[in-house]
C-alpha atoms as a PDB file:
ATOM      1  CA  UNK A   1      36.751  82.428   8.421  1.00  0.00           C
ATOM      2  CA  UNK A   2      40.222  82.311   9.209  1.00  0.00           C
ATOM      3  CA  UNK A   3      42.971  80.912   7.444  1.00  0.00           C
ATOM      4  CA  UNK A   4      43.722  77.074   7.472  1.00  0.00           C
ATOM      5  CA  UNK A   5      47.225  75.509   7.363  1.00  0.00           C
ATOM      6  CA  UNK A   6      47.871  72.762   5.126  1.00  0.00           C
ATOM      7  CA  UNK A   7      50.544  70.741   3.468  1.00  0.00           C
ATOM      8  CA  UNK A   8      50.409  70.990  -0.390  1.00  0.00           C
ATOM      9  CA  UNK A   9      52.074  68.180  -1.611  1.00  0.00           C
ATOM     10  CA  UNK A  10      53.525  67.232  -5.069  1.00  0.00           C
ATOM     11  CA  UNK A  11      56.075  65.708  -6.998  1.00  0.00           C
ATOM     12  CA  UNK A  12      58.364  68.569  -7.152  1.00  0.00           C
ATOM     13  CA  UNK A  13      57.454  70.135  -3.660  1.00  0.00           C
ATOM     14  CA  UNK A  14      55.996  70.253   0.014  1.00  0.00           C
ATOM     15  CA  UNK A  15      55.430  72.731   2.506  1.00  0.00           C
ATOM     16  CA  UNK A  16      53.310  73.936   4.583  1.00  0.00           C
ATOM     17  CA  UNK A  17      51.008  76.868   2.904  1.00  0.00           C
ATOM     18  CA  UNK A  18      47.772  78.875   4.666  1.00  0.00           C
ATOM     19  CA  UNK A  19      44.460  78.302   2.360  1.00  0.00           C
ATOM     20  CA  UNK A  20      42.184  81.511   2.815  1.00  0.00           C
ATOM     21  CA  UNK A  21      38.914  79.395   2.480  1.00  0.00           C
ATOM     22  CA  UNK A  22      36.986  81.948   0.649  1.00  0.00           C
ATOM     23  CA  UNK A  23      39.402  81.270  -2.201  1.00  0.00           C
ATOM     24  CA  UNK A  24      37.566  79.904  -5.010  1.00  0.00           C
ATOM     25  CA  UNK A  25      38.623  76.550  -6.716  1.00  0.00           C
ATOM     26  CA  UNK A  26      40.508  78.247  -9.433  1.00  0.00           C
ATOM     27  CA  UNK A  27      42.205  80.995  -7.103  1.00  0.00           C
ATOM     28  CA  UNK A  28      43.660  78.150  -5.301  1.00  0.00           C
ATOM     29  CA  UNK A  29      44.914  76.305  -8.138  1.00  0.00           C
ATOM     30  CA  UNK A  30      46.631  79.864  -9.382  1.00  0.00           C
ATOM     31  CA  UNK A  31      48.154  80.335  -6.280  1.00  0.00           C
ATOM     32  CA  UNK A  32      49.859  76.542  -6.250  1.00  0.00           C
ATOM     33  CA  UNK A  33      51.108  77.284  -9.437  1.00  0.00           C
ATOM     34  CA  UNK A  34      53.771  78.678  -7.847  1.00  0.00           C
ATOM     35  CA  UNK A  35      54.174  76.245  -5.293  1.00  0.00           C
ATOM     36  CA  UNK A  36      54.250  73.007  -7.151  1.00  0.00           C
ATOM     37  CA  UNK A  37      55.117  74.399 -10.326  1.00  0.00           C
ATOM     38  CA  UNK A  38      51.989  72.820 -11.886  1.00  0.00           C
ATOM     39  CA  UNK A  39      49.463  75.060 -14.534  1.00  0.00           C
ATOM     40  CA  UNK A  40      46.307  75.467 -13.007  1.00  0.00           C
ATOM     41  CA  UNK A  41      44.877  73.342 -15.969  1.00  0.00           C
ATOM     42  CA  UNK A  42      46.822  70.563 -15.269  1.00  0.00           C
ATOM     43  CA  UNK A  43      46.666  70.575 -12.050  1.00  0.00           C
ATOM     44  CA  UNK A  44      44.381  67.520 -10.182  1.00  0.00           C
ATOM     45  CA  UNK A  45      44.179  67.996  -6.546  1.00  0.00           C
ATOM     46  CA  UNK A  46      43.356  65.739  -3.375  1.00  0.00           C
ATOM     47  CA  UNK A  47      42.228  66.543   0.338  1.00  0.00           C
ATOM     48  CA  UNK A  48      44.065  63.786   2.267  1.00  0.00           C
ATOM     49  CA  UNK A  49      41.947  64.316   5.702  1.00  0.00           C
ATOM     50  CA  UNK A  50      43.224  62.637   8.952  1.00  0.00           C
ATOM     51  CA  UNK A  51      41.317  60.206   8.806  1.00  0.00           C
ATOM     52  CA  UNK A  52      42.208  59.320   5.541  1.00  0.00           C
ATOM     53  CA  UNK A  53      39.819  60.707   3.744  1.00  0.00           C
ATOM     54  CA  UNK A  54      40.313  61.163   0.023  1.00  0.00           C
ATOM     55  CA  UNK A  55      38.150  64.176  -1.194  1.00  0.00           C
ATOM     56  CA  UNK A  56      38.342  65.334  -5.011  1.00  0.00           C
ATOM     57  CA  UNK A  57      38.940  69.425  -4.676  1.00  0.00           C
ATOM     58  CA  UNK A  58      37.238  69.947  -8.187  1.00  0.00           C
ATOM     59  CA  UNK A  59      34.078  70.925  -9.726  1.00  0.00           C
ATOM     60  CA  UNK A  60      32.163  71.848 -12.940  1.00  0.00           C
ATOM     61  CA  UNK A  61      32.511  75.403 -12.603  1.00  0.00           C
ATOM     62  CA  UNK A  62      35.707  76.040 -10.411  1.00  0.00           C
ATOM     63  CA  UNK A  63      34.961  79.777 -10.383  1.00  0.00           C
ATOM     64  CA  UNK A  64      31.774  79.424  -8.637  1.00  0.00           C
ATOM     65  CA  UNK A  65      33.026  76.978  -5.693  1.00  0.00           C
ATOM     66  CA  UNK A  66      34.907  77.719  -3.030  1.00  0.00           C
ATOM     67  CA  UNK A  67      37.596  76.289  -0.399  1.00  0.00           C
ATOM     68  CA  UNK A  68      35.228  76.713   2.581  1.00  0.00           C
ATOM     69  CA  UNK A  69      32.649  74.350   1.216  1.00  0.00           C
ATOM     70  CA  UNK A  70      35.494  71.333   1.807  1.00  0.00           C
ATOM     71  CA  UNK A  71      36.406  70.422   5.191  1.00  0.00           C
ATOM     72  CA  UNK A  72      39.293  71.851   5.772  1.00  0.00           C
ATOM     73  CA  UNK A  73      41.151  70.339   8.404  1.00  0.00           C
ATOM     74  CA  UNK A  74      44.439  71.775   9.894  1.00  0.00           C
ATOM     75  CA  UNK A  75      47.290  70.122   8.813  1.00  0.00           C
ATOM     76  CA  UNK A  76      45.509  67.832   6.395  1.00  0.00           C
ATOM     77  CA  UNK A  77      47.354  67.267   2.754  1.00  0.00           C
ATOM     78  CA  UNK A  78      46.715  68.535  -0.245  1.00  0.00           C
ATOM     79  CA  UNK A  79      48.431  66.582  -2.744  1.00  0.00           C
ATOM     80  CA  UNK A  80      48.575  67.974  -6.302  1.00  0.00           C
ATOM     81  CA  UNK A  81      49.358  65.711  -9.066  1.00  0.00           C
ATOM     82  CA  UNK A  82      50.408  66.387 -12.612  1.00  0.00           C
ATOM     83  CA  UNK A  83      48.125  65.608 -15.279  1.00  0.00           C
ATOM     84  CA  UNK A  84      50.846  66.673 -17.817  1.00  0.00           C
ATOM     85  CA  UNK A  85      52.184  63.482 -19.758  1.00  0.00           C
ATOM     86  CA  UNK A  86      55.982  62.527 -18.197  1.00  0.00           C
ATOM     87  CA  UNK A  87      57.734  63.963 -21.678  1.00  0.00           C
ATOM     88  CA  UNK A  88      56.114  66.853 -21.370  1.00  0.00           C
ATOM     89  CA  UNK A  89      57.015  67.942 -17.257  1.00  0.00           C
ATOM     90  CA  UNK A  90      59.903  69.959 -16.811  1.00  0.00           C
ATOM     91  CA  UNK A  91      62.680  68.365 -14.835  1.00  0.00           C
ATOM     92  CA  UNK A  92      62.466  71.040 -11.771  1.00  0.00           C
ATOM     93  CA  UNK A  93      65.082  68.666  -9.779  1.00  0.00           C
ATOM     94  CA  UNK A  94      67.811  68.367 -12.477  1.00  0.00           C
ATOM     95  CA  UNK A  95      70.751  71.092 -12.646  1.00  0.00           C
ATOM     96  CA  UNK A  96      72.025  70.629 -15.633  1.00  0.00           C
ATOM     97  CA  UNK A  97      71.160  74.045 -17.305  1.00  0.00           C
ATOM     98  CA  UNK A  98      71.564  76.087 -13.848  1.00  0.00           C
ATOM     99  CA  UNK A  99      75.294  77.895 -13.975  1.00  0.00           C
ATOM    100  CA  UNK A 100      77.226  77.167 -10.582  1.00  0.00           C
ATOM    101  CA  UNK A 101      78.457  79.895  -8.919  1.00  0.00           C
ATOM    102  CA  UNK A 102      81.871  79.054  -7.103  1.00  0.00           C
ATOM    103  CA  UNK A 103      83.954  81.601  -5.123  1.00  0.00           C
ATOM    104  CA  UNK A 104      87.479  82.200  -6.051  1.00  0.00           C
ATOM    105  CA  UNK A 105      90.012  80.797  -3.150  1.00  0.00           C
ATOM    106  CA  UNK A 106      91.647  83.595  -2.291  1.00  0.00           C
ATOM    107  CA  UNK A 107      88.348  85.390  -2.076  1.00  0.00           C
ATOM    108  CA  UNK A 108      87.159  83.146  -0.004  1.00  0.00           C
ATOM    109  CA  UNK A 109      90.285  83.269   2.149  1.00  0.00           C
ATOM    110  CA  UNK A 110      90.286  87.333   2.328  1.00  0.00           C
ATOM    111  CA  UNK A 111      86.406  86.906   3.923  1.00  0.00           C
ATOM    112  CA  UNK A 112      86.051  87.415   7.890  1.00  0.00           C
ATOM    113  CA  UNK A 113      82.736  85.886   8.460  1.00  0.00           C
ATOM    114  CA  UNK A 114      83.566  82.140   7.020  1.00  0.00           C
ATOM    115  CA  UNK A 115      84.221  79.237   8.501  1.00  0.00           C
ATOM    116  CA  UNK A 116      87.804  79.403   7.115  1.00  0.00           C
ATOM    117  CA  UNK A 117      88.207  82.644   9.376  1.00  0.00           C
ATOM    118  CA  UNK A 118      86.805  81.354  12.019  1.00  0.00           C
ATOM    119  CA  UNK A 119      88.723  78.444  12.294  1.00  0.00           C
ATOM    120  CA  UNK A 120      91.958  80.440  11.528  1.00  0.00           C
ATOM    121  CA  UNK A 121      90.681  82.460  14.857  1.00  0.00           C
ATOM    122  CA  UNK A 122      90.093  79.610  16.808  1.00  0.00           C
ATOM    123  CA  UNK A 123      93.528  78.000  15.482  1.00  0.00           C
ATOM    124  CA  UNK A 124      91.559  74.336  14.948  1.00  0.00           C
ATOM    125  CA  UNK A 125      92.048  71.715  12.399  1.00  0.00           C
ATOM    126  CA  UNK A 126      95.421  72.677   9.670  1.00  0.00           C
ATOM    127  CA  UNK A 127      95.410  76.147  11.742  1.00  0.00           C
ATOM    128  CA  UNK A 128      96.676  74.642  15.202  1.00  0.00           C
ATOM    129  CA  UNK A 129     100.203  74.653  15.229  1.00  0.00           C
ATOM    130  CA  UNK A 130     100.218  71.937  17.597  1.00  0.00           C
ATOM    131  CA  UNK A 131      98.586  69.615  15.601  1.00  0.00           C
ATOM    132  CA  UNK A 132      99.777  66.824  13.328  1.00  0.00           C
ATOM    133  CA  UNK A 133     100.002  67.565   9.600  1.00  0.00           C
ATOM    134  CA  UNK A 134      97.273  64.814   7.756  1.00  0.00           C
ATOM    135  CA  UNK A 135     100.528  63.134   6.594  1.00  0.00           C
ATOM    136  CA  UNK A 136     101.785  61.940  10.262  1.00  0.00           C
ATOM    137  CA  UNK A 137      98.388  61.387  11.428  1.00  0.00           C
ATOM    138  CA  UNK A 138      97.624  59.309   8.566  1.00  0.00           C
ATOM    139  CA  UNK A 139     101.349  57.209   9.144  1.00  0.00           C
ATOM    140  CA  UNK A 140     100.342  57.440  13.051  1.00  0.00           C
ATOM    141  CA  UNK A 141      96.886  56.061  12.054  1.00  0.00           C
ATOM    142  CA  UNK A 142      97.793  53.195  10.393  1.00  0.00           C
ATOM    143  CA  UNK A 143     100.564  52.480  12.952  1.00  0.00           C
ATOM    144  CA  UNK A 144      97.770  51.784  15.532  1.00  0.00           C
ATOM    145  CA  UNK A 145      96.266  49.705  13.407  1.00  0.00           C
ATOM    146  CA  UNK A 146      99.026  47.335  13.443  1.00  0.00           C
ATOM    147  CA  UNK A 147      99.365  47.462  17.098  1.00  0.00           C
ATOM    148  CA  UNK A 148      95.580  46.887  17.746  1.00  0.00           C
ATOM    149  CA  UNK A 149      95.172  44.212  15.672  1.00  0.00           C
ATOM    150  CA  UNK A 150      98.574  42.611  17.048  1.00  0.00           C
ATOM    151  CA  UNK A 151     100.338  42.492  13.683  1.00  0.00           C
ATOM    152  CA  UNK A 152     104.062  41.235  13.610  1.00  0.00           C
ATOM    153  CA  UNK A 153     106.651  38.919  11.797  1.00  0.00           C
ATOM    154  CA  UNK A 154     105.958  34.983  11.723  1.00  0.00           C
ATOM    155  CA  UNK A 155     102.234  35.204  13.132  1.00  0.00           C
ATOM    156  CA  UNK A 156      99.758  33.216  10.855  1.00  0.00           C
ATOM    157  CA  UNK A 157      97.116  35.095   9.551  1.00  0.00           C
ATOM    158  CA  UNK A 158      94.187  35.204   6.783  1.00  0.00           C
ATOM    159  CA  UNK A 159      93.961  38.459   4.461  1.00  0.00           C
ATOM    160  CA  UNK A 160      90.353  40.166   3.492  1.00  0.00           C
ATOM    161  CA  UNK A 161      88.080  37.643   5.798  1.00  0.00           C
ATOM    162  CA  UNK A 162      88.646  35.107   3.027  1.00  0.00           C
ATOM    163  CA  UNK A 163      89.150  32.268   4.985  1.00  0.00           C
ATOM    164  CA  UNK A 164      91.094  30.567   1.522  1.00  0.00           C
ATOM    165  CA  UNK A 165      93.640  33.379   1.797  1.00  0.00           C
ATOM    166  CA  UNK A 166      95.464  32.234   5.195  1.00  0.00           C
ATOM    167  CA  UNK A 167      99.490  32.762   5.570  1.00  0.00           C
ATOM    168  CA  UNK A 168     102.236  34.385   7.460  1.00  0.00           C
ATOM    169  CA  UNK A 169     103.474  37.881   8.072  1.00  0.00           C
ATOM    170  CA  UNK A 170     106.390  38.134   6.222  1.00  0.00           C
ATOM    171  CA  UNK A 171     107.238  42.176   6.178  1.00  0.00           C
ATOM    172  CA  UNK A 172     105.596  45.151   8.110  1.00  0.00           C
ATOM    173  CA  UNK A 173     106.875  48.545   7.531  1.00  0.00           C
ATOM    174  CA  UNK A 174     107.021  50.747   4.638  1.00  0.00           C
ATOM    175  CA  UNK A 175     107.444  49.769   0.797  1.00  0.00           C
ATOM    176  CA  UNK A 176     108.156  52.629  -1.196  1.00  0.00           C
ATOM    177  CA  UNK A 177     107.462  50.948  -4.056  1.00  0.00           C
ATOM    178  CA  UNK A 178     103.780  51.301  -3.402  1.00  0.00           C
ATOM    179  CA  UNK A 179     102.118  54.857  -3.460  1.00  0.00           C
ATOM    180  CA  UNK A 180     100.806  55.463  -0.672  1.00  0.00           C
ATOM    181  CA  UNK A 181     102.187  56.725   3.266  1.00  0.00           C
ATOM    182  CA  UNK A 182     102.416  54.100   6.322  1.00  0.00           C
ATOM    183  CA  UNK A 183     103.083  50.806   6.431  1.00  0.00           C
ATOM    184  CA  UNK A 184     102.626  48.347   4.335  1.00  0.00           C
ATOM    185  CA  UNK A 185     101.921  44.023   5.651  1.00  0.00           C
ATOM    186  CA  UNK A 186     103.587  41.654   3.479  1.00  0.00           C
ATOM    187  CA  UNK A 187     102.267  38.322   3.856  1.00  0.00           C
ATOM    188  CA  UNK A 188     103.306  34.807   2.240  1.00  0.00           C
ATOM    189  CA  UNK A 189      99.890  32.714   1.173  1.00  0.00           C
ATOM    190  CA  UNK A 190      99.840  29.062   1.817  1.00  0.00           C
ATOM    191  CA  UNK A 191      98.204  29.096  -1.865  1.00  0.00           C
ATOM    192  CA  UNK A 192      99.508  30.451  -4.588  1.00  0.00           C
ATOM    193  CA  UNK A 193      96.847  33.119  -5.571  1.00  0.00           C
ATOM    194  CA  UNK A 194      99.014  36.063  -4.476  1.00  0.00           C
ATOM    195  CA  UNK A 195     100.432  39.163  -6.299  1.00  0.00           C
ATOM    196  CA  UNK A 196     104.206  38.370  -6.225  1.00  0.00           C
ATOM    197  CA  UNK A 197     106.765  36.121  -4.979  1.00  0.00           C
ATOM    198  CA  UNK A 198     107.891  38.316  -1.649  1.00  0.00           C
ATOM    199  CA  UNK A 199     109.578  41.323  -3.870  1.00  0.00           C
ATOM    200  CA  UNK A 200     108.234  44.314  -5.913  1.00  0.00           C
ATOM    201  CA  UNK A 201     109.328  46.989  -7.718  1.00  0.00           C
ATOM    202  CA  UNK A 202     112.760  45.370  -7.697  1.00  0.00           C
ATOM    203  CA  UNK A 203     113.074  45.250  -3.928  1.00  0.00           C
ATOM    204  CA  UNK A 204     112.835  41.616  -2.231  1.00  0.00           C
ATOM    205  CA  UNK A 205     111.538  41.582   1.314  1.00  0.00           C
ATOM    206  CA  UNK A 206     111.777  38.353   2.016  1.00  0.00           C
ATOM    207  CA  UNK A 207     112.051  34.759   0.185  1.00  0.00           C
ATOM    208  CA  UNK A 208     114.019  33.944  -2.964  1.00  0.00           C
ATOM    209  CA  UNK A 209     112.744  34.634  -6.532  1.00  0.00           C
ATOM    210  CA  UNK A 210     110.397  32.239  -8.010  1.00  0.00           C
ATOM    211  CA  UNK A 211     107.804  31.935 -10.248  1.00  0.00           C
ATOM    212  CA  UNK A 212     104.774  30.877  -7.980  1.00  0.00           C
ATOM    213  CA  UNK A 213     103.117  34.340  -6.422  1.00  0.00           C
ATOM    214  CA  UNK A 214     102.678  33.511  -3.007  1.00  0.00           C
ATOM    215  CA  UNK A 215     103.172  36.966  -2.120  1.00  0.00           C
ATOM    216  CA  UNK A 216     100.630  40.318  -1.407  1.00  0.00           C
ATOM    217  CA  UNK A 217     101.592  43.476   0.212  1.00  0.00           C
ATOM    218  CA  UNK A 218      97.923  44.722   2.064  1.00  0.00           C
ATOM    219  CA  UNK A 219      97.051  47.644   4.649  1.00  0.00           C
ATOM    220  CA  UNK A 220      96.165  46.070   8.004  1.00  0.00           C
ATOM    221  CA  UNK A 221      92.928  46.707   8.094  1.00  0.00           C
ATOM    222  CA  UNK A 222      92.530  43.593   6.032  1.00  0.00           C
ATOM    223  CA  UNK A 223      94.679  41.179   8.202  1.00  0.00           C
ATOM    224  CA  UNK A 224      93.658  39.120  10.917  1.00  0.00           C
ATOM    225  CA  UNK A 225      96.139  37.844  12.868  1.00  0.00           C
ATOM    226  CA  UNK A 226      95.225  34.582  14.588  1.00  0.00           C
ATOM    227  CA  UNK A 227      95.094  30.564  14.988  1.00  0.00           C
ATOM    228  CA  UNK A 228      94.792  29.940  11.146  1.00  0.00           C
ATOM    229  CA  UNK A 229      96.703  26.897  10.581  1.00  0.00           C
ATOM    230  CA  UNK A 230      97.179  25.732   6.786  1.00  0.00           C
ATOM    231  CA  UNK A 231      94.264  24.203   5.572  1.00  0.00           C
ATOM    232  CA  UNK A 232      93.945  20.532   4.529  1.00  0.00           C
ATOM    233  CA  UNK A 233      92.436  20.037   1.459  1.00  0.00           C
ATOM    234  CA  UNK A 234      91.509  16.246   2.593  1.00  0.00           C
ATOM    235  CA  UNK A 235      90.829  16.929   5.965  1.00  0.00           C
ATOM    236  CA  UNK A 236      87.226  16.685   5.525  1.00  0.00           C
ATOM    237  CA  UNK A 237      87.214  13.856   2.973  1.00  0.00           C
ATOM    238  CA  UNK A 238      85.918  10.197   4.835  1.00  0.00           C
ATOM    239  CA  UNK A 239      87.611   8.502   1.949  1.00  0.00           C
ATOM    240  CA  UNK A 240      89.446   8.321  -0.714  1.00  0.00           C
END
């Protein structure tokens, strides 16, 4: 009888593995031992048919019984489970105790068949002379973003989708007092629940000093410029 494919299943494994079926119940369970990682004595296996079908692949003499007398379907699952308490299965997914191997750089770099090479030889990505460094496209980037989302000076706005944070632009450019390349929006809450009063780092951008923080300096993906007028706390009050 020829060979039948199946996929052994487990909790550390699955593939696809050919069962010979004159295999006897205990040659089978050797030869998963090295599949699933499972002892042969703690191993309790399944034969998932198509049609769902759940058949017990044991017996009282495993020696003496043998693969052929199970219907053996192509491509049905055999799922072997652990019998093993939890504390005592090893941990075949965890890396902890297995030593990573890592190339040097410049060993890397002297190899011709990497990617590194090949890029270098195809002159893409930092190898194309032509192209921007990350720096400007990161500056250029931004810079979009602020002409996409039609960001300028004295347009009302809310910052983060919070529709409680509404205000006006104030500053856009860079602020070298924040790390960080591009430019920066500097926007004047109608609340005070901002960061600062218009300056930072001992630079004022706009406004004189004072002790109510009015003030945040965001990127622009978090500003939406549009009809936000300041909001009326007794607007929707019927009396008072």
């Amino acid at each position: 009888m020829a060979d039948v494919p199946l996929y052994v299943v487990s909790d550390y494994a699955s593939s696809e593995r050919r069962i010979t079926p004159s295999w006897s119940i205990s040659q089978l369970k050797a030869k998963l031992e090295s599949v699933t990682g499972i002892p042969p004595s703690c191993q309790q296996i399944i034969l998932k048919t198509p049609s769902n079908e759940k058949i017990a692949i044991e017996a009282p003499d495993e020696d003496a019984v043998y693969m052929q007398q199970f219907p053996l379907t192509p491509y049905a699952d055999l799922v072997v489970a652990d019998t093993r308490p939890v504390s005592a299965r090893p941990n075949l997914a965890s890396t902890a105790g297995v030593e990573k191997f890592v190339l040097p750089e410049d060993e890397y770099e002297k190899k011709a068949d990497s990617v590194l090479a090949w890029k270098k030889a195809q002159k893409l990505g930092r190898f194309d002379p032509s192209a921007p460094t990350h720096e400007q496209a990161k500056i250029a980037a931004i810079a979009q973003e602020i002409e996409a989302r039609g960001i300028a000076v004295g347009k009302r706005c809310r910052v983060g989708e919070d529709d409680t944070r509404r205000g006006e632009i104030m500053h856009v450019g860079n602020v070298p007092e924040i790390p960080g390349l591009g430019a920066w929006v500097g926007v004047q809450l109608d609340e005070p629940v901002g960061k600062n009063d218009g300056s930072i780092g001992g630079t004022r951008y706009w406004g004189e000093e004072s002790q109510i923080k009015r003030g945040v300096f965001v990127r622009p993906e978090r500003v939406e410029v549009g009809d936000f007028p300041v909001l009326d706390d007794l607007e929707d009050m019927e009396e008072i």
